[in-house]
Protein backbone atom coordinates (compact mmCIF):
# COMPACT_ATOMS: atom_id res chain seq x y z
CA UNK A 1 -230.07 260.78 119.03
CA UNK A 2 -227.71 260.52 116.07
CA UNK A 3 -226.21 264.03 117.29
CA UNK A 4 -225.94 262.28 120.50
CA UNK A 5 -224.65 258.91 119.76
CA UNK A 6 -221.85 261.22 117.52
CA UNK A 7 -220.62 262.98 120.19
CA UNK A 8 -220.34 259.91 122.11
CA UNK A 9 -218.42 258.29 119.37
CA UNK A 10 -216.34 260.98 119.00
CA UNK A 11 -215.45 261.12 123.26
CA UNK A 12 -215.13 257.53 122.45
CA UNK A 13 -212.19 258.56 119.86
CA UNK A 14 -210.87 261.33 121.84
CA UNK A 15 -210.48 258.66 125.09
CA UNK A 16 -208.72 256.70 123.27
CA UNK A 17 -206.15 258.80 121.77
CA UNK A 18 -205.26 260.41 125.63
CA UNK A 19 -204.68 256.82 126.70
CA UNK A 20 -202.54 256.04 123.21
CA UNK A 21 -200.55 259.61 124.29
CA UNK A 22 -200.87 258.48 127.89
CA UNK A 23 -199.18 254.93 126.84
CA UNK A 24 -196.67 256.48 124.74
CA UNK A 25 -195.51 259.12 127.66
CA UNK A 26 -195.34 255.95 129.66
CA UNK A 27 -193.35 254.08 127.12
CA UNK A 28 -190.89 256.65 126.43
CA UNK A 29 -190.12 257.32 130.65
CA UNK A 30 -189.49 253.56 130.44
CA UNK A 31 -187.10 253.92 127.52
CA UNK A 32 -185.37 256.62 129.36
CA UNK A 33 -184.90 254.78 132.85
CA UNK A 34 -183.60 251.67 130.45
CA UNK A 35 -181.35 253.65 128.76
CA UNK A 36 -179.85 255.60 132.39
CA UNK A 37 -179.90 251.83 133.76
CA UNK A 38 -177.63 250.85 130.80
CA UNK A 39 -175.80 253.88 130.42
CA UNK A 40 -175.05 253.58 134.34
CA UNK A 41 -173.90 249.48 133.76
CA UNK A 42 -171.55 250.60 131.10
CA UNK A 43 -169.74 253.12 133.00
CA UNK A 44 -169.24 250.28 135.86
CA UNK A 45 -168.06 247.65 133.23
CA UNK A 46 -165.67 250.66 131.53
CA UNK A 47 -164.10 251.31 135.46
CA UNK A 48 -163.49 247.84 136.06
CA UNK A 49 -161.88 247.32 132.86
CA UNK A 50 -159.65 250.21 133.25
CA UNK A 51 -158.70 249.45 137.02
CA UNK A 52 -158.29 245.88 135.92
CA UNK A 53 -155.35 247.57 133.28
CA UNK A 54 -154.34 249.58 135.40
CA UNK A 55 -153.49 246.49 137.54
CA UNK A 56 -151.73 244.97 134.99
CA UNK A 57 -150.08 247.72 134.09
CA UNK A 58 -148.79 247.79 137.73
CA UNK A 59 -147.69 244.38 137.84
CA UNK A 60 -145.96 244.75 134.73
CA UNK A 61 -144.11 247.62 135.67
CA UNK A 62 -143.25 245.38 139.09
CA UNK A 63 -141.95 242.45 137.17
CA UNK A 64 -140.07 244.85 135.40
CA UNK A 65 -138.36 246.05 138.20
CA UNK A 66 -137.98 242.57 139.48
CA UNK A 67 -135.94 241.68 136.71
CA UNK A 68 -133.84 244.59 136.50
CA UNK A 69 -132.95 244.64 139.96
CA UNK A 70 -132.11 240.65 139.65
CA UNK A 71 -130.00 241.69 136.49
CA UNK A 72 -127.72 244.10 138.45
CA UNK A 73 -127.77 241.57 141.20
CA UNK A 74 -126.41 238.85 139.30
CA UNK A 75 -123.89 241.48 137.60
CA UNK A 76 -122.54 242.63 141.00
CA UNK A 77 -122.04 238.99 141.98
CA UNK A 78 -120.36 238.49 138.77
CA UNK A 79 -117.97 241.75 139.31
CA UNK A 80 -117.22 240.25 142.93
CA UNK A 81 -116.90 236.90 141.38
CA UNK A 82 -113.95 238.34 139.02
CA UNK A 83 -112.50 240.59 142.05
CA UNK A 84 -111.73 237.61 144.08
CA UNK A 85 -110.79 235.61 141.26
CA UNK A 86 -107.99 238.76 140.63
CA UNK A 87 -107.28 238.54 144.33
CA UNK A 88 -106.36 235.07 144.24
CA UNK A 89 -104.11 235.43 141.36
CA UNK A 90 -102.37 238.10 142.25
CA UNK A 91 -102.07 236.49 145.71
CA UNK A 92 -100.34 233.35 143.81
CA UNK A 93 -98.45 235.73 141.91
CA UNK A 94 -96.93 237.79 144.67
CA UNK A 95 -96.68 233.54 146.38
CA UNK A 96 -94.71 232.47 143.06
CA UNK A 97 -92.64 235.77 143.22
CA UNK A 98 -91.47 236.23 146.71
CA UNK A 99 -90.33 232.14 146.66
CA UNK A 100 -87.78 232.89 144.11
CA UNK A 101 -87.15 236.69 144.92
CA UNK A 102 -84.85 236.80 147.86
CA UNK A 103 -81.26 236.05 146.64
CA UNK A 104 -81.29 232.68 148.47
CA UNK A 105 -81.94 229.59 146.33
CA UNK A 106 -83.82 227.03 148.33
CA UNK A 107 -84.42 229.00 151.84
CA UNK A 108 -86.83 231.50 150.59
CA UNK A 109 -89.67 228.73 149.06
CA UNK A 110 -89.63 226.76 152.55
CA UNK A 111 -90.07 230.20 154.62
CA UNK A 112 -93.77 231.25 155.75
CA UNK A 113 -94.58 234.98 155.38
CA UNK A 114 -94.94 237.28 158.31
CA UNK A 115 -97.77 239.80 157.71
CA UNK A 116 -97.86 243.04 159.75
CA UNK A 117 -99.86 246.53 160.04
CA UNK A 118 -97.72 249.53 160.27
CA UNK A 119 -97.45 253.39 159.76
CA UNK A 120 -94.70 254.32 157.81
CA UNK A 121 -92.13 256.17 160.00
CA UNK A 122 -89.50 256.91 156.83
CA UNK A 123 -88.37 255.57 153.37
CA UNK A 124 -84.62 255.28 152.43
CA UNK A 125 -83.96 254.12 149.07
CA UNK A 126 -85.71 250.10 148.80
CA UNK A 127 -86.38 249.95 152.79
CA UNK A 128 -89.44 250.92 154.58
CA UNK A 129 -89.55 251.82 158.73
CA UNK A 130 -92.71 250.85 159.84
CA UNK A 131 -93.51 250.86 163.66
CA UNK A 132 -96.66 248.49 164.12
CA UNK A 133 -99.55 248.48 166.50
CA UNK A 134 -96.89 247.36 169.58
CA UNK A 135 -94.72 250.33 168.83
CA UNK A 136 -91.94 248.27 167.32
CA UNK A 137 -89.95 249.35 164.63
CA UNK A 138 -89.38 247.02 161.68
CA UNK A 139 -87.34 247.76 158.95
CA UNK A 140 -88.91 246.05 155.61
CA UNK A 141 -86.60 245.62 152.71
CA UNK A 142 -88.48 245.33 149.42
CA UNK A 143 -87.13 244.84 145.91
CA UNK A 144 -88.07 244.09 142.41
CA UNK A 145 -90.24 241.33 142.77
CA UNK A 146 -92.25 242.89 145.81
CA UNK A 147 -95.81 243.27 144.76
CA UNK A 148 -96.81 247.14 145.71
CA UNK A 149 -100.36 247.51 145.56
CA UNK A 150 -103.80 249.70 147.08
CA UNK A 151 -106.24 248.41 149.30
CA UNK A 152 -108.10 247.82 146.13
CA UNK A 153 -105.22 245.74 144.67
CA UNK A 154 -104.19 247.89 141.80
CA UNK A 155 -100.89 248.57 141.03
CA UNK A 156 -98.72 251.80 142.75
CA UNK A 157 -95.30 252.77 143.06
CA UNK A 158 -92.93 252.41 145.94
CA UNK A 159 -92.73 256.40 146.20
CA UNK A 160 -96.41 256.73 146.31
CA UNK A 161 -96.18 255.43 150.11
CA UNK A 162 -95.33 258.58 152.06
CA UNK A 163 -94.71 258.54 155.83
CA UNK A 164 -97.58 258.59 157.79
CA UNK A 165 -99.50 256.13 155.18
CA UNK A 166 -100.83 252.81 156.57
CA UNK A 167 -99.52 249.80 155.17
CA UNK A 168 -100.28 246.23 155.59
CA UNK A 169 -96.44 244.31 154.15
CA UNK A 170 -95.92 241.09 154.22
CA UNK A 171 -92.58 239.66 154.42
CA UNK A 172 -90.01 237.24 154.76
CA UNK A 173 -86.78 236.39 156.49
CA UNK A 174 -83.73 236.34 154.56
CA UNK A 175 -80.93 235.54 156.61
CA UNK A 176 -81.06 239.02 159.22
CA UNK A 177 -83.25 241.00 156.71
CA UNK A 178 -86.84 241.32 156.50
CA UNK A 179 -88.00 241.25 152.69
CA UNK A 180 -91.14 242.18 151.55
CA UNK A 181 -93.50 239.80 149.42
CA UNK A 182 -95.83 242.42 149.20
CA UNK A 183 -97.01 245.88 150.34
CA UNK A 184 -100.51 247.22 150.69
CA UNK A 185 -101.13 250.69 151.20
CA UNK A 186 -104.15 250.87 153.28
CA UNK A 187 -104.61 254.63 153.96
CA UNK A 188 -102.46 256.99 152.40
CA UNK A 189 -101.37 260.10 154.19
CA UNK A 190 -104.03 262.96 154.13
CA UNK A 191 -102.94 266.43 153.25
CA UNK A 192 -103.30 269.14 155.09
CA UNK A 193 -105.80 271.98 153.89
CA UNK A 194 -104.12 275.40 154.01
């Protein structure tokens, strides 16, 4: 009976350490499916962090863009800003010039300028032929205080208008002669390829 409650006991302590192993196998698949669970949650929270920088990031980089873009905005308004403002005083200027330029004290200032659009037929000396869009011919006297400028309102020379440019002059009457306030050339004369 002894022999027989021992090897009862000892089933007894055998039992029990399969269901302590038994537990423990148990324990540790549960660790394991904790940890993938976690492991898994992390990765989530790490992609929406980095899509959330990413957006950031993007709307940075827009702002950025924004501003730069306003920037050269506000600097081309600025640019056109000082081009008009050079217009305008070159437009008095050439106003101031041609009042007191003719030769005749007191007729000039009172007299309204004629503008016209011409090709250049010939130059002789300080007078222009231009024949305008009717076909007329005008001859255009100019002189020392006619303004001669490019379409972009820089400065040129009399001799670089060539026949065959496009000029815009406008001028006014002294006595029988046309005199020119100013001269634009428009479109020079193209050359020829050979």
């Amino acid at each position: 009976m002894i022999a027989v409650t021992a090897v009862a006991g000892l089933t007894m302590v055998t039992g029990c350490k399969r269901d302590d192993v038994q537990a423990q196998r148990e324990d540790v698949a549960e660790a394991r499916q904790e940890a993938a669970h976690e492991t898994a949650e992390a990765r989530r929270d790490e992609s929406k962090e980095v899509a959330s920088a990413q957006q950031n990031a993007n709307e940075d980089i827009a702002e950025a863009h924004r501003d730069a873009n306003e920037k050269i905005a506000s600097a081309n308004d600025d640019v056109r800003d000082e081009e008009k403002d050079l217009a305008e005083a070159q437009s008095n200027r050439n106003a101031d010039l041609a009042e007191g330029g003719s030769g005749m004290a007191g007729t000039t200032s009172a007299a309204a300028a004629t503008t016209v659009n011409g090709r250049v037929l010939s130059k002789s000396g300080d007078t222009l032929t231009l024949v305008d869009s009717t076909n007329k011919e005008l001859k255009i006297k100019t002189n020392d205080k006619t303004a001669v400028m490019d379409n972009a309102s820089r400065a040129v020379k009399l001799d670089d208008i060539k026949e065959g440019s496009q000029v815009r002059a406008s001028y006014v009457m002294d006595g029988k002669d046309m005199v020119a306030r100013d001269v634009t050339l428009v479109a020079p004369v193209k050359k020829m390829d050979k």
